[in-house]
Protein backbone atom coordinates (compact mmCIF):
# COMPACT_ATOMS: atom_id res chain seq x y z
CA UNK A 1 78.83 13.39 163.18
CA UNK A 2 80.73 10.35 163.81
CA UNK A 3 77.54 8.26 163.65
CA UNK A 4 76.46 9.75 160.64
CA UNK A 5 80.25 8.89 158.66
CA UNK A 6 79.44 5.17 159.94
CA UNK A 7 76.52 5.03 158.62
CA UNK A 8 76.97 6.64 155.20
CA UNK A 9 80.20 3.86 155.32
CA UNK A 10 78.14 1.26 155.77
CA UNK A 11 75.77 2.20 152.18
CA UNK A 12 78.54 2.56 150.67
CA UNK A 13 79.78 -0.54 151.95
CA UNK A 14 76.44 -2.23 150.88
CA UNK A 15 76.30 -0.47 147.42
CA UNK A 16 79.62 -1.73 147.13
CA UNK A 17 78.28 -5.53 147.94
CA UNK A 18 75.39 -5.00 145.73
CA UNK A 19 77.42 -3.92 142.19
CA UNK A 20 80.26 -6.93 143.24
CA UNK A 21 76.96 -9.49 143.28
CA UNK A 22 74.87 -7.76 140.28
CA UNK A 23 78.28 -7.42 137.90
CA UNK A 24 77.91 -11.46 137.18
CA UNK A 25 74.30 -12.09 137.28
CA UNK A 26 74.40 -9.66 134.52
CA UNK A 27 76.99 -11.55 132.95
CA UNK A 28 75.58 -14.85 133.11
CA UNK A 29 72.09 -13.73 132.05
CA UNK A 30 73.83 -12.56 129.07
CA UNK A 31 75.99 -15.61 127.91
CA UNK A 32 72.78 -18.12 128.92
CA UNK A 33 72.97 -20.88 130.41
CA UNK A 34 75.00 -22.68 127.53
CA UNK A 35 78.28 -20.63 127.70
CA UNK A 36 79.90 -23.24 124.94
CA UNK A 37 76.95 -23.10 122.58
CA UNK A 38 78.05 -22.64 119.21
CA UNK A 39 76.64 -19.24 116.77
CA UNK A 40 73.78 -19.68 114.85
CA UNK A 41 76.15 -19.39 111.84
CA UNK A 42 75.54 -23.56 111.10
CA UNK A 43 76.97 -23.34 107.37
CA UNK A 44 76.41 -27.37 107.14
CA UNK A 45 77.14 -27.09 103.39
CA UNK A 46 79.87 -29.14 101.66
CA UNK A 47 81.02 -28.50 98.08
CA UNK A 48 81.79 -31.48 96.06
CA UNK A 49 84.36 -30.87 93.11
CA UNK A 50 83.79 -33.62 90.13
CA UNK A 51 86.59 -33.29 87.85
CA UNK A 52 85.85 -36.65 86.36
CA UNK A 53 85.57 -36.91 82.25
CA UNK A 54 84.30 -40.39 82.46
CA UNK A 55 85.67 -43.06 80.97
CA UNK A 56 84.21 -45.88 78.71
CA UNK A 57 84.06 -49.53 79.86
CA UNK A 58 83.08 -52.30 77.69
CA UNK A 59 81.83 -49.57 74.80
CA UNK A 60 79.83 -48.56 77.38
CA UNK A 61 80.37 -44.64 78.66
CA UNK A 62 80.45 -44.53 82.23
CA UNK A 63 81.12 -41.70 84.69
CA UNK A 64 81.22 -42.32 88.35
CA UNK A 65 81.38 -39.12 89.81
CA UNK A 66 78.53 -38.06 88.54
CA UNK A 67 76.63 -40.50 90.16
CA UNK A 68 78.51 -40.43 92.89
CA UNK A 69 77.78 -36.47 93.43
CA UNK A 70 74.08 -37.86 93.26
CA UNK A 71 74.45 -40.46 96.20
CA UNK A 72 76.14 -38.58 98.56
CA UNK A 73 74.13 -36.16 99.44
CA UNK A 74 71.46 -38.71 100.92
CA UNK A 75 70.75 -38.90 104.21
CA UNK A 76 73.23 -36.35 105.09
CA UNK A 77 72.64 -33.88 107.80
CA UNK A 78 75.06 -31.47 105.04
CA UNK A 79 73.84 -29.93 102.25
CA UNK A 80 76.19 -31.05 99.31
CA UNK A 81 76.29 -29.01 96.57
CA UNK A 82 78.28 -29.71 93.41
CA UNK A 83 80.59 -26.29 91.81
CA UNK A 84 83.70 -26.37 90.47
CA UNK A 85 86.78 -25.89 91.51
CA UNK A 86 87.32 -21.85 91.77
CA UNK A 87 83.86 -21.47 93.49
CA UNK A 88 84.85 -24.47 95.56
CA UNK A 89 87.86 -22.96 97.16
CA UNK A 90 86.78 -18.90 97.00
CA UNK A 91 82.96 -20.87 99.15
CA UNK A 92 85.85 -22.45 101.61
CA UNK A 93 87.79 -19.25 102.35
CA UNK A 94 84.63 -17.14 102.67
CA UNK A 95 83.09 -19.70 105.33
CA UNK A 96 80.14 -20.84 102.68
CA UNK A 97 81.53 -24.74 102.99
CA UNK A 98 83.15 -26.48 105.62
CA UNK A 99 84.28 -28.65 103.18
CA UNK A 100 85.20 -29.40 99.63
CA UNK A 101 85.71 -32.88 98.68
CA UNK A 102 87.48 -33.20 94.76
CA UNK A 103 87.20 -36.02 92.48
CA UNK A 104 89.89 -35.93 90.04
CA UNK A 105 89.37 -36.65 86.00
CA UNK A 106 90.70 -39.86 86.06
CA UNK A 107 88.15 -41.33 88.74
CA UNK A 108 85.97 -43.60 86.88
CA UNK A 109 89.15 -44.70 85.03
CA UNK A 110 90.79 -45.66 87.89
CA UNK A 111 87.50 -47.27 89.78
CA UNK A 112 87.20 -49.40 86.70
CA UNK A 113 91.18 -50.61 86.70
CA UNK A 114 90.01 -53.35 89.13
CA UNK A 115 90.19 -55.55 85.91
CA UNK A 116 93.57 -55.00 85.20
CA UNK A 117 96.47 -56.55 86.57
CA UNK A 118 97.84 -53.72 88.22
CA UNK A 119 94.94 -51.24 89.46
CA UNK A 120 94.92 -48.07 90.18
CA UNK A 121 93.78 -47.16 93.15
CA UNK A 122 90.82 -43.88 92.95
CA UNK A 123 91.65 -40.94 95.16
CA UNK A 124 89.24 -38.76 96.61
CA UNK A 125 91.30 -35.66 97.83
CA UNK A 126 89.47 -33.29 100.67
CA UNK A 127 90.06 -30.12 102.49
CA UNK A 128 87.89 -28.78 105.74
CA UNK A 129 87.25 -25.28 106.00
CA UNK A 130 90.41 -24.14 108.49
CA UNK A 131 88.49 -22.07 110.80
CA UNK A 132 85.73 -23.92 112.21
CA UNK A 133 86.12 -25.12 115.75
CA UNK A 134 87.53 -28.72 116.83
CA UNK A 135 84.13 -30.15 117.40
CA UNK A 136 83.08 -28.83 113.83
CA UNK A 137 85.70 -30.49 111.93
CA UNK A 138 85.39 -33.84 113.65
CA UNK A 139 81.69 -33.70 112.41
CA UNK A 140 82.81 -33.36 109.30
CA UNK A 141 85.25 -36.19 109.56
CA UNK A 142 82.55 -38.24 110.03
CA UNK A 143 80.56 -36.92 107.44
CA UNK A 144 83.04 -37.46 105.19
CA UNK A 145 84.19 -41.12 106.66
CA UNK A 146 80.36 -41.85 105.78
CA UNK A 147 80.17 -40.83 102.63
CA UNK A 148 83.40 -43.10 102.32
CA UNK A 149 81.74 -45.92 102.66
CA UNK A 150 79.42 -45.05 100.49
CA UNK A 151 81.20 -44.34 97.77
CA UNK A 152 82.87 -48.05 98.71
């Protein structure tokens, strides 16, 4: 009897071993073997606010942000897609942008100061979607730092 208790002791004892060792591989098989990988959920889309009313320049009309909502957008690896503001912000709170970058109604105005004697210098305001991940937002950092110098 005594042999028999040692040896249902030592399949348990095995068992025991087996469901310790087959717990992780389980785990591991699940998560893959990139355990940082990001979701699928890639929104890559950045709304671009113009607010601009143009301005005219040497009897000439001119608005900038219109064109400007036309350059940036090439050779991006983000889709930028032009709404106004209350789509804008309700796309950035919903996780449809990571981005939204505004031009205000005095751009072209101010862009075109540069022949004054005091000009005005043209902001372009910006706000990143506030729950994407570290490594998201510095993406689109860059993104935006590129189209930056584009716009420059």
């Amino acid at each position: 009897m005594i042999k028999l208790n040692n040896k249902f002791r030592n399949v348990v004892l095995i068992l025991k071993l087996a469901i310790i060792l087959f717990i992780p591989s389980l785990f591991f098989s699940y998560v893959g073997h990139d355990p940082l990988r990001e979701a699928t959920n890639n929104i890559r889309n950045v709304a671009i606010v113009n607010e601009d009313i143009g301005f005219e320049f040497e009897n000439n009309p001119l608005n900038l942000g219109k064109e400007v909502t036309e350059v940036v957008g090439r050779d991006s690896a983000y889709q930028w897609v032009t709404v106004n503001r209350s789509a804008a912000e309700n796309g950035l709170s919903s996780g449809q942008y990571e981005a939204i970058v505004y031009l205000p109604s005095n751009f072209t105005e101010n862009v075109l100061s540069f022949t004054e004697d005091q000009p005005t210098e043209a902001n372009v305001t910006y706000k990143i979607q506030p729950n994407v991940n570290a490594q998201r937002a510095e993406k689109v950092l860059k993104e935006l730092e590129s189209v930056k110098n584009k716009i420059n």
